[in-house]
C-alpha atoms as a PDB file:
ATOM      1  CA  UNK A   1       0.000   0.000   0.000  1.00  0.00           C
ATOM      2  CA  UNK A   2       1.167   3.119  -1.021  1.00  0.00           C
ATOM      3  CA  UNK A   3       1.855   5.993   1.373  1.00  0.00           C
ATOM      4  CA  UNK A   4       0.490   9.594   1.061  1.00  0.00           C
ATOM      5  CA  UNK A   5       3.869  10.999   0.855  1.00  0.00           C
ATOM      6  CA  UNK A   6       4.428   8.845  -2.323  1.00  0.00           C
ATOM      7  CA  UNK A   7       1.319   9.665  -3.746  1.00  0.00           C
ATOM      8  CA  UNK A   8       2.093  12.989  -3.618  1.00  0.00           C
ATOM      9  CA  UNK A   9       5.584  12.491  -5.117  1.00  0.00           C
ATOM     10  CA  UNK A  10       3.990  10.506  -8.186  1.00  0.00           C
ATOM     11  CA  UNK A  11       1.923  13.058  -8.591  1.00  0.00           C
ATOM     12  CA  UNK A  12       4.378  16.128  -8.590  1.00  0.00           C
ATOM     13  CA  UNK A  13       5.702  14.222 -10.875  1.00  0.00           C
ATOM     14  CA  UNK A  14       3.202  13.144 -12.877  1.00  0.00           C
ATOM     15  CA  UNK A  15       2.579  17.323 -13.297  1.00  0.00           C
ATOM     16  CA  UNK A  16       6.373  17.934 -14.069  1.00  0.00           C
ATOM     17  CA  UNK A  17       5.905  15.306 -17.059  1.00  0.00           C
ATOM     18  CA  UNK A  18       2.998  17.027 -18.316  1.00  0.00           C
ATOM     19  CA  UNK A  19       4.250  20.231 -18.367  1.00  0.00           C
ATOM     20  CA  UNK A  20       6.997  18.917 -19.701  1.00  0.00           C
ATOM     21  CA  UNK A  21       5.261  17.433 -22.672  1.00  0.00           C
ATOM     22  CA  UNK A  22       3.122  20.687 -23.131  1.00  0.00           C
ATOM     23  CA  UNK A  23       6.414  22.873 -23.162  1.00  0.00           C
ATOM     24  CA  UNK A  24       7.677  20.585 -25.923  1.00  0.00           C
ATOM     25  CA  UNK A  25       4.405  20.951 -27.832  1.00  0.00           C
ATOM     26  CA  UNK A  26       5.897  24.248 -29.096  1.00  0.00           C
ATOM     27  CA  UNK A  27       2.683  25.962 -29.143  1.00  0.00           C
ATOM     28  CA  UNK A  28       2.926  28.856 -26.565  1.00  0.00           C
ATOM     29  CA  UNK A  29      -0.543  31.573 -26.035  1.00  0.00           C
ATOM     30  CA  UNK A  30      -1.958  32.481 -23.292  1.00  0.00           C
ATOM     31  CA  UNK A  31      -3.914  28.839 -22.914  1.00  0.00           C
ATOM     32  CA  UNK A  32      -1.005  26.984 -22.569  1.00  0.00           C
ATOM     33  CA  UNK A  33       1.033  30.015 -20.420  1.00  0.00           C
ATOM     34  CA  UNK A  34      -2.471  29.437 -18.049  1.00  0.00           C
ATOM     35  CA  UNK A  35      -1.836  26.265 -17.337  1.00  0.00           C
ATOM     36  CA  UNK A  36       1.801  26.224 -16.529  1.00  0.00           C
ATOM     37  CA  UNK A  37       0.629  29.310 -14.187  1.00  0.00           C
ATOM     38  CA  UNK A  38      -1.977  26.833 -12.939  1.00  0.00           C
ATOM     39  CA  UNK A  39       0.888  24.140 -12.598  1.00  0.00           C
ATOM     40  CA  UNK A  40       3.030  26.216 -10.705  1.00  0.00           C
ATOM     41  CA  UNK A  41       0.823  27.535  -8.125  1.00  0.00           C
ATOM     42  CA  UNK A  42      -0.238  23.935  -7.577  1.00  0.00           C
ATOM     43  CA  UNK A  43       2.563  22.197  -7.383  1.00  0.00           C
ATOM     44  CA  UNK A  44       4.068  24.508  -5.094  1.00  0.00           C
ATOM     45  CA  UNK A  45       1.117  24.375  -2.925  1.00  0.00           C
ATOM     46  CA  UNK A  46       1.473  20.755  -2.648  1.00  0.00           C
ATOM     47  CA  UNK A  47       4.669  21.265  -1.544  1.00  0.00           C
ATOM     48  CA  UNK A  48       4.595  23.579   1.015  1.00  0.00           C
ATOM     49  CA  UNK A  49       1.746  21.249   2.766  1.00  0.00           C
ATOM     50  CA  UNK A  50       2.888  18.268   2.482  1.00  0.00           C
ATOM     51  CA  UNK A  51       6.812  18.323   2.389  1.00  0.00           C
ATOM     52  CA  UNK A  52       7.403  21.799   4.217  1.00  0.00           C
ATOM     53  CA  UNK A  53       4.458  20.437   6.351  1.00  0.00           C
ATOM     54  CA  UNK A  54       3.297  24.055   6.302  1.00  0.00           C
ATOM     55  CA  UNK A  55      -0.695  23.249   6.579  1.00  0.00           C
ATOM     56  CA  UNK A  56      -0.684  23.198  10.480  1.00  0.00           C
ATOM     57  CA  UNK A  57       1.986  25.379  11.092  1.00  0.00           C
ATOM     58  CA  UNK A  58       2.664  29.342  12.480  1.00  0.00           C
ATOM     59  CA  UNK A  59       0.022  30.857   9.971  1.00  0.00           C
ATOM     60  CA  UNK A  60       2.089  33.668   8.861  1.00  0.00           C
ATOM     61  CA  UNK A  61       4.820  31.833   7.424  1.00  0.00           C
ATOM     62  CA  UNK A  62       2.609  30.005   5.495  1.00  0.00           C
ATOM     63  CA  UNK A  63       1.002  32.801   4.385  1.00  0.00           C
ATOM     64  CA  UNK A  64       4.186  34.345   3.301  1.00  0.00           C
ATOM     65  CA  UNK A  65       5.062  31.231   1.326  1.00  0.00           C
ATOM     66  CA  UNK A  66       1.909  31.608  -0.504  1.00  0.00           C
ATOM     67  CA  UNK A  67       1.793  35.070  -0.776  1.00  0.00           C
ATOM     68  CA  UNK A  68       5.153  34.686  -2.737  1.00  0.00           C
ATOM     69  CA  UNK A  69       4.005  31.574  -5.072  1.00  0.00           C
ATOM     70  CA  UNK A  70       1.090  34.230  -5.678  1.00  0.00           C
ATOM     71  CA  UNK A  71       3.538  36.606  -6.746  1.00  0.00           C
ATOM     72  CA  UNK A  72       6.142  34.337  -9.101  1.00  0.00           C
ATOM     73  CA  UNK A  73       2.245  33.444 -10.557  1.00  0.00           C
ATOM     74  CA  UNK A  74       1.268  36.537 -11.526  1.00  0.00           C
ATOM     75  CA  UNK A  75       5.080  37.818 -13.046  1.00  0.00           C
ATOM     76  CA  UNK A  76       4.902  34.766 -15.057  1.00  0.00           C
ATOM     77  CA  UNK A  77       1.531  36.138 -16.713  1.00  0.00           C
ATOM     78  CA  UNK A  78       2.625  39.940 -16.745  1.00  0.00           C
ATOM     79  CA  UNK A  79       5.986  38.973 -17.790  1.00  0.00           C
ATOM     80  CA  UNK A  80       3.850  36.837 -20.824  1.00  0.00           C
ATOM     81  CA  UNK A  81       1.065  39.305 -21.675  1.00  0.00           C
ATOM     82  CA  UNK A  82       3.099  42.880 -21.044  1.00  0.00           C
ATOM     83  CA  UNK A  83       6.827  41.671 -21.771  1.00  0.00           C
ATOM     84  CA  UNK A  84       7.680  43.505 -24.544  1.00  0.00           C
ATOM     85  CA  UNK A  85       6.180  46.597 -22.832  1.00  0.00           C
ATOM     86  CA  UNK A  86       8.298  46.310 -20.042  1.00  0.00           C
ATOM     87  CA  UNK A  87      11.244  45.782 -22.067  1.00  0.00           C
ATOM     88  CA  UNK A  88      10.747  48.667 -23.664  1.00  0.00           C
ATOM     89  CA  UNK A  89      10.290  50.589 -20.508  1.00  0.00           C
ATOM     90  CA  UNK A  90      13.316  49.327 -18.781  1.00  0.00           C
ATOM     91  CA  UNK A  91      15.809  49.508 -21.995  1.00  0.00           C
ATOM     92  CA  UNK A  92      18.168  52.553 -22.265  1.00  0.00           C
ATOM     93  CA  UNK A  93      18.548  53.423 -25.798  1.00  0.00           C
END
């Protein structure tokens, strides 16, 4: 019988496969750039519970972990939609 810790690590896995597969797919947009944003905040959720054992911990360090998955989340989607603007705004000609 399998253990919840290696359930969890099969299925981290089994996510790091499939985004692997869809990266190789070649065909980046916004659908595919929302699911490895939905990936990543997953994944790392996972981890923080179950590994970092972070579910039943001081609530503010928690919070801070997922405060900052939040944030790598949403710079992968600005950094995606609004990249070339910001390059733009942060090159010196």
């Amino acid at each position: 019988m399998m253990k919840h810790a290696e359930k969890t690590w099969l299925l981290l896995v089994s996510l790091t496969l499939v985004g692997t597969w869809l990266a190789e797919t070649g065909n980046a947009g916004w659908p595919l750039t929302l699911i490895v944003v939905f990936l990543i905040g997953f994944k790392s959720t996972v981890v923080i519970d179950h590994y970092m054992e972070m579910r039943f911990a001081n609530r503010r360090i928690r919070f801070t972990l997922l405060l900052f998955i939040s944030l790598t989340v949403l710079m992968v989607i600005i950094s995606y939609g609004w990249g070339d603007g910001l390059k733009d705004l942060t090159t010196i000609y």
